[in-house]
Protein backbone atom coordinates (compact mmCIF):
# COMPACT_ATOMS: atom_id res chain seq x y z
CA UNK A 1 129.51 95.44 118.15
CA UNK A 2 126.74 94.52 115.47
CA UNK A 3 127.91 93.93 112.12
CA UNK A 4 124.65 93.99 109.92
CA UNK A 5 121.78 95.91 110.61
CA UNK A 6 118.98 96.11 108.49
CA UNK A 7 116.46 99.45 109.41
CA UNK A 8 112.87 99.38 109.09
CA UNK A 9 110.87 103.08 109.62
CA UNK A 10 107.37 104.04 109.00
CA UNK A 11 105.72 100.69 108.62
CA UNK A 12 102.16 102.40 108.85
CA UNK A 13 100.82 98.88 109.54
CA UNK A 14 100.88 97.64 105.89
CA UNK A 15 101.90 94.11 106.32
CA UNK A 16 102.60 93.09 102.87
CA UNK A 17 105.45 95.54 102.19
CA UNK A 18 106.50 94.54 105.91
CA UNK A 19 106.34 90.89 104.76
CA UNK A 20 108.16 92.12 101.07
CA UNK A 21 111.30 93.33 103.52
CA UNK A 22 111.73 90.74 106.15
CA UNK A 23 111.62 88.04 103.30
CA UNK A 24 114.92 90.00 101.80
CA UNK A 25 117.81 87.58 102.22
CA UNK A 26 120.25 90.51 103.38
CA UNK A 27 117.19 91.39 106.53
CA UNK A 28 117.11 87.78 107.01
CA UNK A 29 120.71 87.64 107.88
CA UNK A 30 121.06 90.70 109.29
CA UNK A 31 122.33 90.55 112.94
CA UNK A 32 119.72 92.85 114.04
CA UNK A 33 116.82 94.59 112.70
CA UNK A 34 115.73 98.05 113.89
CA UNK A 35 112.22 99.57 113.58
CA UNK A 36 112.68 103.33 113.62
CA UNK A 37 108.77 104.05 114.69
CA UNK A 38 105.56 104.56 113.03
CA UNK A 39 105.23 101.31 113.27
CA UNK A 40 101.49 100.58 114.13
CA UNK A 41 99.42 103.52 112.85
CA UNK A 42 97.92 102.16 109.39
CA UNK A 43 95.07 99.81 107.98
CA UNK A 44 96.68 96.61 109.42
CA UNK A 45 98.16 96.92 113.34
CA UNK A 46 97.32 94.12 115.23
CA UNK A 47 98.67 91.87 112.26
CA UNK A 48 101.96 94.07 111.37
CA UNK A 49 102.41 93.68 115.61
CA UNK A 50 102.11 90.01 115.73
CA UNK A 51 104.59 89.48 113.02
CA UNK A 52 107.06 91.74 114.12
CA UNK A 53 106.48 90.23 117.79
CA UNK A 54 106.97 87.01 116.31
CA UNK A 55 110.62 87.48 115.38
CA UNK A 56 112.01 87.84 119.17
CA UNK A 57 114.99 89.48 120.58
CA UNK A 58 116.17 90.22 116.15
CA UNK A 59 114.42 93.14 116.19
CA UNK A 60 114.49 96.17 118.25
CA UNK A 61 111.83 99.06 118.00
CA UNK A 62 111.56 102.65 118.85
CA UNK A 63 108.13 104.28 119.19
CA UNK A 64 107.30 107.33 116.27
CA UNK A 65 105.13 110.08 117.15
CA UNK A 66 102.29 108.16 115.27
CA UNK A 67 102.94 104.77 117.90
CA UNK A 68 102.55 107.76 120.73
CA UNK A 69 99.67 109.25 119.40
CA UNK A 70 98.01 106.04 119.45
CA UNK A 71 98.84 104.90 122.94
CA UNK A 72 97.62 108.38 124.31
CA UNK A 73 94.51 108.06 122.52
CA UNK A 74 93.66 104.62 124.05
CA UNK A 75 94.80 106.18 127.56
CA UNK A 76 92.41 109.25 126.52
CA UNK A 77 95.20 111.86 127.34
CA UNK A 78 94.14 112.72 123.74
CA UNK A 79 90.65 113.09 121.79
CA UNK A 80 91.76 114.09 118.10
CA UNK A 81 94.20 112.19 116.04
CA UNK A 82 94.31 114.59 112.57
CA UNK A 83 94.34 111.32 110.45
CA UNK A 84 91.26 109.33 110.67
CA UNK A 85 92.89 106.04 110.62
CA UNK A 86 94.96 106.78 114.00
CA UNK A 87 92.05 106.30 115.94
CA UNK A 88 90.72 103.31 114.04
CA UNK A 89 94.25 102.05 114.58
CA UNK A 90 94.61 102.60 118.47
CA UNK A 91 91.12 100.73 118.82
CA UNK A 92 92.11 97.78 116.72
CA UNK A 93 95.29 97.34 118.93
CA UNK A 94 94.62 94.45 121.50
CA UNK A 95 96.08 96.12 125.30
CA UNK A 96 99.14 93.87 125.41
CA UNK A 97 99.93 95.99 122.01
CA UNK A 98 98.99 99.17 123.51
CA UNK A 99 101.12 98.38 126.18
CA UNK A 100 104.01 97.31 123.84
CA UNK A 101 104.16 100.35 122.14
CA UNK A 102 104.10 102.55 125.75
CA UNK A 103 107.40 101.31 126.73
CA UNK A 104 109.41 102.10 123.57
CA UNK A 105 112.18 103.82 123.88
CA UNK A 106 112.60 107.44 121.72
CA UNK A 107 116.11 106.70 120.88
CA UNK A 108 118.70 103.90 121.27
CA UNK A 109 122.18 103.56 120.51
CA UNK A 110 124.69 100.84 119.44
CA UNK A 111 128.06 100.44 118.24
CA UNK A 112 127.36 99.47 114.51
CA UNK A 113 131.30 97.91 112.20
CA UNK A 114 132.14 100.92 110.26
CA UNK A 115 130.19 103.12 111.48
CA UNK A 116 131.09 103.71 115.31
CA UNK A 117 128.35 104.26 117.75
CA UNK A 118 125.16 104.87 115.91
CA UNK A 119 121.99 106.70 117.56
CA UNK A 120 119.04 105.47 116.23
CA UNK A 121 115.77 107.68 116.33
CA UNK A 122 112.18 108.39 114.99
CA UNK A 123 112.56 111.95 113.72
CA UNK A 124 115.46 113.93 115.26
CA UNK A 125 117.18 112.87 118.68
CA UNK A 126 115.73 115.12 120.68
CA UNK A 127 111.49 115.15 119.30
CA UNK A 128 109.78 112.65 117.37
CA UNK A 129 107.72 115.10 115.29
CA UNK A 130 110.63 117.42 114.10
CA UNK A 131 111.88 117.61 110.42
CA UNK A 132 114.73 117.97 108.83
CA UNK A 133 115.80 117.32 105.51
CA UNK A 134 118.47 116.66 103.30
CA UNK A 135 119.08 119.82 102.14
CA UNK A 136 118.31 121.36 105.59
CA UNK A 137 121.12 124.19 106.30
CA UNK A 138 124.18 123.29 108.43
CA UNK A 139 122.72 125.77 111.11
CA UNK A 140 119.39 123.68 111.64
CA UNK A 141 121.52 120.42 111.91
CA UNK A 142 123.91 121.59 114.44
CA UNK A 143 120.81 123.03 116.10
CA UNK A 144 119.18 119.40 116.41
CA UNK A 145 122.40 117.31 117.39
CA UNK A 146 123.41 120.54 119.81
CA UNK A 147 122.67 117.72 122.39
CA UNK A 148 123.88 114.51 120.96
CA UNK A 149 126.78 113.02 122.70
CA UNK A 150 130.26 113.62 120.60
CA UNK A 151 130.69 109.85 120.44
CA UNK A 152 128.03 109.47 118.38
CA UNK A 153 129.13 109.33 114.61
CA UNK A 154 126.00 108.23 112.89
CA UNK A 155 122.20 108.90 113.57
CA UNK A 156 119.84 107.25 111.79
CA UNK A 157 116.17 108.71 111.54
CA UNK A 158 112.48 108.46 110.03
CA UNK A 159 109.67 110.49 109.87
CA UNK A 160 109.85 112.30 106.58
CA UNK A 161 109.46 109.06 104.55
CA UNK A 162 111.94 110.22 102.14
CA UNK A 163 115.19 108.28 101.82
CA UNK A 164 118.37 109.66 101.85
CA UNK A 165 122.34 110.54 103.49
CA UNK A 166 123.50 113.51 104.38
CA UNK A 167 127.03 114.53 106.01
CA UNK A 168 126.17 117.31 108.61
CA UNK A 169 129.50 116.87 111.41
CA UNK A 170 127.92 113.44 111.58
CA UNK A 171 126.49 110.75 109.16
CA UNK A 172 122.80 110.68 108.75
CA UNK A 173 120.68 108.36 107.29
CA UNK A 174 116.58 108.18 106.85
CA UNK A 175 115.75 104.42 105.28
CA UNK A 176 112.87 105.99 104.12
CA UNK A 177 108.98 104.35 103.59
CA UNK A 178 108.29 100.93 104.39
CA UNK A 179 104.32 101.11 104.18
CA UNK A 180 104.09 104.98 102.74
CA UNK A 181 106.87 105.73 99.89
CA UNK A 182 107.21 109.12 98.77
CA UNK A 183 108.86 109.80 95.72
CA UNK A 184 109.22 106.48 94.17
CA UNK A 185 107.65 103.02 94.53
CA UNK A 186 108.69 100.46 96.76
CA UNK A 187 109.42 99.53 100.29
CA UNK A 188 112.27 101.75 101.59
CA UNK A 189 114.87 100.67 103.66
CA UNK A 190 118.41 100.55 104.70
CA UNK A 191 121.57 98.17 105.58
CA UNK A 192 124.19 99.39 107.76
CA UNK A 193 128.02 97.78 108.42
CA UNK A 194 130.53 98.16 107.30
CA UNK A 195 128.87 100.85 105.20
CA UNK A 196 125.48 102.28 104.33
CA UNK A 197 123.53 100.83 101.49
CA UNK A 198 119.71 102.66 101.00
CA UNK A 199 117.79 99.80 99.53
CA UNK A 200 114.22 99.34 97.94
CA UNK A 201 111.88 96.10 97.39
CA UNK A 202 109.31 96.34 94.88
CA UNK A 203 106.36 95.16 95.41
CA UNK A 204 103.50 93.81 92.86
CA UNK A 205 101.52 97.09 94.07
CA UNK A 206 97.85 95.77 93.34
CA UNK A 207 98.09 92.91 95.07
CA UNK A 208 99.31 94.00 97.98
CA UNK A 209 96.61 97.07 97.74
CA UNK A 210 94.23 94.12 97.01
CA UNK A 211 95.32 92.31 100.01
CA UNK A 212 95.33 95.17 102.64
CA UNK A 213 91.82 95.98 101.68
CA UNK A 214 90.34 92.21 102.03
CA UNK A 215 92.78 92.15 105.04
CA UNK A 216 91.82 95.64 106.87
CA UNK A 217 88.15 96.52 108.21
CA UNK A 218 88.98 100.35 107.95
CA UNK A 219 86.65 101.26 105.79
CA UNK A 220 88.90 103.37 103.87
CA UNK A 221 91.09 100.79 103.23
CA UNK A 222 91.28 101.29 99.65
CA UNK A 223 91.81 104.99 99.72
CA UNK A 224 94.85 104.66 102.20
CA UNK A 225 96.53 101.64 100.20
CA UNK A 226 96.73 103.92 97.42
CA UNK A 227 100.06 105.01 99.32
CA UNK A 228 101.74 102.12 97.89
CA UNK A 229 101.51 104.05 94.70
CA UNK A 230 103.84 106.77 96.21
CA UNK A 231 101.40 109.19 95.26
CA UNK A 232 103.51 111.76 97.31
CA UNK A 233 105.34 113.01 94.84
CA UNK A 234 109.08 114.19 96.17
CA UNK A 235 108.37 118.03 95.22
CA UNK A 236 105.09 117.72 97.10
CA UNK A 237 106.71 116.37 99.91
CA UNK A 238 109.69 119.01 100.08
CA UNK A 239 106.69 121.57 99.89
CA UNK A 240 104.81 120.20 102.19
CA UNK A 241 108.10 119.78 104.75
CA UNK A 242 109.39 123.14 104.29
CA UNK A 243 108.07 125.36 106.66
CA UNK A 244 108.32 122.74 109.25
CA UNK A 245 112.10 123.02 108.48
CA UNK A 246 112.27 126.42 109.73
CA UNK A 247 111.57 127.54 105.85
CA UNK A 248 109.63 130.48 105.01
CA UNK A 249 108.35 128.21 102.30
């Protein structure tokens, strides 16, 4: 049984907001930290996975669909990424990273105080690309858990980037942003047991812009930082989300 855990998703690589969350007293003595994917697929990879390799056996990961994309691109089971930085990203991975990333798990779960046996994913349980939201219909949920073993009380999830719980037969919880906030500034994240608390850690916004731009050799370094300005808004996000909800729109 883990009493604390504090949950990263969708680092995008962006090592000061990474640096902004792990410096938070409550992740810092947090039993465990888990990394709900997207973890390597931004302006600053081979950095973000040092650090996070540097904290040991604390932190558990699950790939996203972004770390997959990246692996299959440096295995060339794949030519186009959609986002230019993906394959900047999987080049600027050393191979021991690469090779990290392949043997993620999808999914994990542990028995979390309060909370019961908590399944821990990128997106939904069963596909790392799906979405659903929190004001998805009870139909679509039941559709994505149809699978998910009745112990399981909680699942937590990523993907979306857009923080929030939701009671659907189970708890669910998305952290949010770490590295690409919609909605509202800040790095996004969540702290489990014996309850759930979403939290956010503001950053000083320019500088850490400033920083990933000195810091990153993409050379649109500065356009992509401008994420940390949550220029998603959340309407543009719910729009954008919508049909891939099973929405006509």
């Amino acid at each position: 049984m883990v009493n604390r855990v504090a949950v990263l998703s969708d680092i995008h690589a962006v090592l000061p907001a990474l640096e902004a969350l792990l410096a938070e007293p409550e992740v810092t003595a947090a039993d465990l930290i888990v990394l709900t994917g997207d973890i390597a697929c931004g302006p600053q990879p081979a950095q973000v996975m040092d650090v996070l390799t540097g904290l040991g056996d604390r932190v558990v990961r699950i790939r996203g669909n972004a770390d997959r994309e990246l692996v299959e691109y440096r295995r060339g089971l794949r030519t186009p990424i959609p986002d230019p930085i993906g394959p900047w990203a999987a080049e600027n991975l050393r191979e021991d990273q690469v090779a990290f990333l392949e043997r993620l798990p999808t999914s994990l779960t542990l028995p979390v105080a309060g909370l019961g046996e908590v399944l821990f994913c990128h997106a939904t349980p069963r596909d790392d690309e799906e979405v659903v939201l929190v004001d998805s219909r009870a139909e679509r949920w039941a559709e994505v858990f149809a699978h998910v073993d009745s112990a399981v009380t909680t699942v937590v999830c990523g993907h979306t980037h857009m923080p929030f719980t939701r009671l659907a037969a189970r708890l669910v919880v998305n952290p949010g942003s770490v590295g690409m906030p919609y909605g509202r500034l800040g790095a996004h994240w969540a702290l489990l047991g014996p309850g759930v608390e979403l939290r956010r850690t503001l950053l000083d916004v320019q500088a850490a812009a400033a920083r990933v731009v000195a810091d990153s050799a993409f050379e649109q370094a500065a356009e992509w930082a401008d994420f940390l300005n949550a220029r998603a808004t959340e309407a543009e996000a719910f729009a954008a989300f919508a049909r891939r909800d099973g929405r006509d729109g």
